[in-house]
Protein backbone atom coordinates (compact mmCIF):
# COMPACT_ATOMS: atom_id res chain seq x y z
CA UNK A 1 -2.06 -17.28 -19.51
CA UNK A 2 -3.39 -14.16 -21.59
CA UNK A 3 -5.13 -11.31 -20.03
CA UNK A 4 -8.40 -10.99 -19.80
CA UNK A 5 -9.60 -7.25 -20.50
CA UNK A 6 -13.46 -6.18 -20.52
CA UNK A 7 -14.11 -4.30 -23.60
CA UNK A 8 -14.89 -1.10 -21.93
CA UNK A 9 -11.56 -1.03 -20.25
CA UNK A 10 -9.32 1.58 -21.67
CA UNK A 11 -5.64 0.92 -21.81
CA UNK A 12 -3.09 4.04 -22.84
CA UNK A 13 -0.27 3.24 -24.92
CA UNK A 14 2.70 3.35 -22.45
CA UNK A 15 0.78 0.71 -20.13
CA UNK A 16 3.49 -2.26 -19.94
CA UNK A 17 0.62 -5.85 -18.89
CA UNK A 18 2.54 -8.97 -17.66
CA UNK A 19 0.19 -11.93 -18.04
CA UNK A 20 -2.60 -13.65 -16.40
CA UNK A 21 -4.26 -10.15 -15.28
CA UNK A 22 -8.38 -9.46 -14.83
CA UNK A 23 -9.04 -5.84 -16.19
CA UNK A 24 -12.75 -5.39 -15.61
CA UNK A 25 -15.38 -3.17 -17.29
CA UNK A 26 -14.79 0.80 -17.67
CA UNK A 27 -11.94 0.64 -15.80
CA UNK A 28 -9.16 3.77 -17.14
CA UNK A 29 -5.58 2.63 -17.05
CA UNK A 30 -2.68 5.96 -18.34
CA UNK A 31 0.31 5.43 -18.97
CA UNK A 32 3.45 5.32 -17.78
CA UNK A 33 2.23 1.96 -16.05
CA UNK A 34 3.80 -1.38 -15.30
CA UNK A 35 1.71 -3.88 -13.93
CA UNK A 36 3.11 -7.40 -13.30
CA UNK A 37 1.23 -11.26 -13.81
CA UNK A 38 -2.23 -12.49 -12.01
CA UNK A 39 -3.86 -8.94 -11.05
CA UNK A 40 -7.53 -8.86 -10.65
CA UNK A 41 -8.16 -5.42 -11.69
CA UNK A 42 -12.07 -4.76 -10.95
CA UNK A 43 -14.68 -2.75 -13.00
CA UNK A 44 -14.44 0.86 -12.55
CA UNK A 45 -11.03 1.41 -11.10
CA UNK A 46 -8.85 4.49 -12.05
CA UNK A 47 -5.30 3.24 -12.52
CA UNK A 48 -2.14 5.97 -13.51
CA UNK A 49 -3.94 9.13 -13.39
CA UNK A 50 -2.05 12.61 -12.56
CA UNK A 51 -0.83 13.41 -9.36
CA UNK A 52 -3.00 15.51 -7.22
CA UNK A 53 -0.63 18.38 -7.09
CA UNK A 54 -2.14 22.28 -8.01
CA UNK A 55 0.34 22.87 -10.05
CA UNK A 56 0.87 19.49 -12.02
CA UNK A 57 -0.61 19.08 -15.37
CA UNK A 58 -3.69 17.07 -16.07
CA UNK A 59 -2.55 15.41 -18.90
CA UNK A 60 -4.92 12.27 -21.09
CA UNK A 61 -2.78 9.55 -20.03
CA UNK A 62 -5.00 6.66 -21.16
CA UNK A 63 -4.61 9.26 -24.99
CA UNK A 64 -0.98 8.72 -25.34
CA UNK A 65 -0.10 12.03 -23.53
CA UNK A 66 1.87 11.55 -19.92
CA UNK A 67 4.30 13.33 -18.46
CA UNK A 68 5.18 11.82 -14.89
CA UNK A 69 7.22 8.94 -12.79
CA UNK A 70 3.89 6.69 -13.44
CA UNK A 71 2.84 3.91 -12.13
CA UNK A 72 4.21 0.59 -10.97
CA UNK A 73 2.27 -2.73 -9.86
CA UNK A 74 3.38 -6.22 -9.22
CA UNK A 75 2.25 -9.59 -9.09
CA UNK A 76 -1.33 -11.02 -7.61
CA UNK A 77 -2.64 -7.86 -6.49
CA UNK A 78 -6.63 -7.72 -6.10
CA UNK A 79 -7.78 -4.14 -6.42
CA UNK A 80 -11.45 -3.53 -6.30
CA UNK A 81 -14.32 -1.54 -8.10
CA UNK A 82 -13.46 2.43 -8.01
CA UNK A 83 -10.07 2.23 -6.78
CA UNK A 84 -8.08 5.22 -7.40
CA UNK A 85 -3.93 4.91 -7.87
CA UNK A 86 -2.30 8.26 -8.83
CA UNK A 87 0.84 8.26 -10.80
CA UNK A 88 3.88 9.76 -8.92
CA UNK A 89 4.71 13.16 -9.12
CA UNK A 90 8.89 13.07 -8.30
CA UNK A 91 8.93 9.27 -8.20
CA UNK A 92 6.76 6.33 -9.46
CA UNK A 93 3.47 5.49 -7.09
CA UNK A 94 4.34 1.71 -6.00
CA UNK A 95 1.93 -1.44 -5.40
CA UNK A 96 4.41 -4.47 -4.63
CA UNK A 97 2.80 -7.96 -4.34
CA UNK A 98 0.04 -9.71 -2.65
CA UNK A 99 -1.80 -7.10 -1.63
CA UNK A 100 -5.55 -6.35 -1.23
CA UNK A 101 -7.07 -3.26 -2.43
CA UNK A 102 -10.65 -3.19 -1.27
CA UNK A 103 -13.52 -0.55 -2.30
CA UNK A 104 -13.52 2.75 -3.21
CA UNK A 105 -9.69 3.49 -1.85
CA UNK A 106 -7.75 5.52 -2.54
CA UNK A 107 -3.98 6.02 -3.31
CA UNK A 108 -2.33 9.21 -4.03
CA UNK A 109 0.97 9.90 -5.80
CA UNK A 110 4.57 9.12 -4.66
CA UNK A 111 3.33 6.41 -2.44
CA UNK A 112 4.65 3.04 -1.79
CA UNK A 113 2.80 -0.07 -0.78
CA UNK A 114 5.19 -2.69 -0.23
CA UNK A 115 3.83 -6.82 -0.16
CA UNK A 116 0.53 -8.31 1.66
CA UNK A 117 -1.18 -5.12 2.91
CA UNK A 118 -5.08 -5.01 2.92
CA UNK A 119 -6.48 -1.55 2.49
CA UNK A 120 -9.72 -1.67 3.48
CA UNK A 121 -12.81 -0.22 1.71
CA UNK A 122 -12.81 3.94 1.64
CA UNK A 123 -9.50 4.29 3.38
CA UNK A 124 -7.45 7.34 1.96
CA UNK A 125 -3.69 7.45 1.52
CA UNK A 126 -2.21 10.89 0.63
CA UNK A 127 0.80 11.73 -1.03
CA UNK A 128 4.10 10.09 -0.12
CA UNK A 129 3.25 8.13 2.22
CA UNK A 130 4.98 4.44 2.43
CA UNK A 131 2.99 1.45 4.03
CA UNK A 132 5.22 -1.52 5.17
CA UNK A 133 4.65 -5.18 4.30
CA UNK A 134 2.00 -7.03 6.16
CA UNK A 135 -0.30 -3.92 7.82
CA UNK A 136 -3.55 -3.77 7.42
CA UNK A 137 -5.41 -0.74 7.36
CA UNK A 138 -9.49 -0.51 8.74
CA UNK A 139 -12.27 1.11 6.96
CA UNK A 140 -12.85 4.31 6.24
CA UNK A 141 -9.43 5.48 7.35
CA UNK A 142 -7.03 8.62 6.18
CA UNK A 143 -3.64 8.73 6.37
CA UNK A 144 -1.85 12.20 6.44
CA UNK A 145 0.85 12.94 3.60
CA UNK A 146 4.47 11.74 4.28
CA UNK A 147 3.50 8.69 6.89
CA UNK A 148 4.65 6.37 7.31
CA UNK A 149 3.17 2.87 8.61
CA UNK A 150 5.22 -0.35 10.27
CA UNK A 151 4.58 -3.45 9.11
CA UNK A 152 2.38 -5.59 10.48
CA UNK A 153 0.99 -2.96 11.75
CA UNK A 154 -3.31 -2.59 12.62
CA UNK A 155 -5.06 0.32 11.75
CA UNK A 156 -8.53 0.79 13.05
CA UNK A 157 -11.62 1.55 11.38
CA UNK A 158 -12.09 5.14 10.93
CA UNK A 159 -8.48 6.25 11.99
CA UNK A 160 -7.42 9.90 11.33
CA UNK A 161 -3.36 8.61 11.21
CA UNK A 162 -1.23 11.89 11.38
CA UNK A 163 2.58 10.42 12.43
CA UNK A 164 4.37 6.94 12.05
CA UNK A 165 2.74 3.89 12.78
CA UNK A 166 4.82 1.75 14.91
CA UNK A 167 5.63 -1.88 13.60
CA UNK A 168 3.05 -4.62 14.71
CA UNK A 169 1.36 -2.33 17.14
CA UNK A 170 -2.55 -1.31 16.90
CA UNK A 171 -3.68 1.79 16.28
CA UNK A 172 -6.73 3.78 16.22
CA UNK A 173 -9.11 6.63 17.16
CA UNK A 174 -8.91 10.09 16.04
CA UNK A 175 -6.82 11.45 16.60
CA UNK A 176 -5.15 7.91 16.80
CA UNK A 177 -3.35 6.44 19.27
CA UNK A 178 -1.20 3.48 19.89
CA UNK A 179 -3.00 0.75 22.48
CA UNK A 180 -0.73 -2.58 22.05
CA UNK A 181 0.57 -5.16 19.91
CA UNK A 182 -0.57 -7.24 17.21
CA UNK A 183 -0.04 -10.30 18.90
CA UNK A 184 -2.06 -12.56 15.98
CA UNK A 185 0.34 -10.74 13.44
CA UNK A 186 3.47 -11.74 15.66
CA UNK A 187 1.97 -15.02 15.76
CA UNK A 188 0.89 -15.10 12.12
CA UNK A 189 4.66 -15.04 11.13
CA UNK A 190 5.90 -17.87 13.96
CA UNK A 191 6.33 -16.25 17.00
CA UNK A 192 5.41 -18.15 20.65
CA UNK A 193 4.02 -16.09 23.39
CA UNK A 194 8.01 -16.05 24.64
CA UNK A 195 8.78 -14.68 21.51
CA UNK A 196 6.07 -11.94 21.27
CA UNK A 197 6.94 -11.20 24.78
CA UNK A 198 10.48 -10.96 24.04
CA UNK A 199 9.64 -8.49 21.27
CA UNK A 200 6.93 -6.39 23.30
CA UNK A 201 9.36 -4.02 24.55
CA UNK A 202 10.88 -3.23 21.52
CA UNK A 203 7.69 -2.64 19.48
CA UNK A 204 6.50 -0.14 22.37
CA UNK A 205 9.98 1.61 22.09
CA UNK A 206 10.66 0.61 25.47
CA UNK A 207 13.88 -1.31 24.07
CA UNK A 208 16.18 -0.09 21.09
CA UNK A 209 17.53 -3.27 19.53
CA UNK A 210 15.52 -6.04 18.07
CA UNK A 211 15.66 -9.53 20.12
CA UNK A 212 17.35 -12.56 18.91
CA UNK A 213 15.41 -15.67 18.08
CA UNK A 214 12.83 -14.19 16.30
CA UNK A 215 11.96 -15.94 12.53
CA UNK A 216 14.26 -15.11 9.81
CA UNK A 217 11.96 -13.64 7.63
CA UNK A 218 10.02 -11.52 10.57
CA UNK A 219 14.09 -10.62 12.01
CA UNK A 220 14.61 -9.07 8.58
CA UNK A 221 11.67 -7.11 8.18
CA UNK A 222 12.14 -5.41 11.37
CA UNK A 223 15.60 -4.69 10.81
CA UNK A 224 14.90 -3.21 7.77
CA UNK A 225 12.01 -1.03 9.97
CA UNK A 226 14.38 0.25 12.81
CA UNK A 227 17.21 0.94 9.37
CA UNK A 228 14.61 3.11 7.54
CA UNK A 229 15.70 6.26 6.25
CA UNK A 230 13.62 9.62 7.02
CA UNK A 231 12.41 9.18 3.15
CA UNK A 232 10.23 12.01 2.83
């Protein structure tokens, strides 16, 4: 299906639009930008602008000037009114797929957001940080540069996060702290209550190796966690 872009919307020259996307009014997309098929992109949302660094230029992106790693978005994202998403300063600022992008958030430049997070309204994510598959994040919370957070992971409302959230734990308070597991994630993604027992020890680093049993998909994703590399 084509896109469907308000008017108003301003689109630079080095944007790259799959299909199917909703680009709503007054919304300011620079380039370099890649943004994949079936985005609802609200009405006011800044998309690709320069990274918040001193000393990086502030270049007219959505003019035909850029100068940066950009932007890249995938597929089905919904990203709502006034949105901010920096373009990277050493490496492209990544949105993967599925994800929710409520209100007013904010996402700074070199970050990653990898597939089904919800960012709730107002939340602020600084500069390289990388946010795992599945976590959600609550209102109105700020994430410190260079963090990292598990997936599946819960983040309270109003959560000053300054070190790595753990995978499917919750977390909250400022400054936050870790107070159990995200059993309806666990169970969210086919795990029994033997299963999320079996893994309860591991997610509260009581335990170093992930159990057997688990769900394929789930198995992978925290193997992949416990593999990470210190990446920033």
């Amino acid at each position: 299906m084509a896109n469907r872009i308000h008017a108003t919307a301003i689109i630079g020259a080095d944007v790259e639009l799959g299909d199917d996307n909703v680009i709503g009014p007054y919304t300011v997309i620079a380039g370099p930008c890649r943004i994949g098929d079936g985005n609802y992109i609200g009405p006011h949302v800044s998309i690709g602008g320069p990274a918040e660094y001193l000393s990086a230029p502030h270049l007219a992106g959505w003019d035909g000037e850029n100068d940066g790693p950009g932007v890249v978005i995938g597929d089905r994202n919904r990203i709502r009114e006034f949105v901010t998403i920096n373009q990277g300063a050493k490496e492209a600022t990544r949105i993967g797929n599925d994800n929710y992008l409520m209100g007013r958030a904010h996402i700074a430049h070199d970050c990653v957001l990898d597939n089904g997070i919800v960012v709730t309204s107002a939340v602020q994510i600084a500069g390289h940080c990388h946010v795992w598959t599945g976590a959600n994040i609550g209102l109105g919370t700020v994430v410190h540069q260079g963090t990292q957070i598990g997936p599946g992971a819960m983040v309270g409302l109003g959560s000053a996060i300054r070190k790595e959230v753990g995978a499917f734990t919750i977390t909250l308070g400022n400054p936050a702290r870790t107070t159990g597991v995200n059993v309806i994630g666990l169970s969210r993604r086919g795990c029994d209550e033997a299963a999320i027992a079996g893994l309860t020890g591991f997610l509260t680093g009581k335990e170093a190796e992930v159990p057997a049993g688990l769900p394929e998909e789930l198995a992978a994703l925290l193997k992949a966690w416990t593999e990470r590399s210190n990446e920033h």
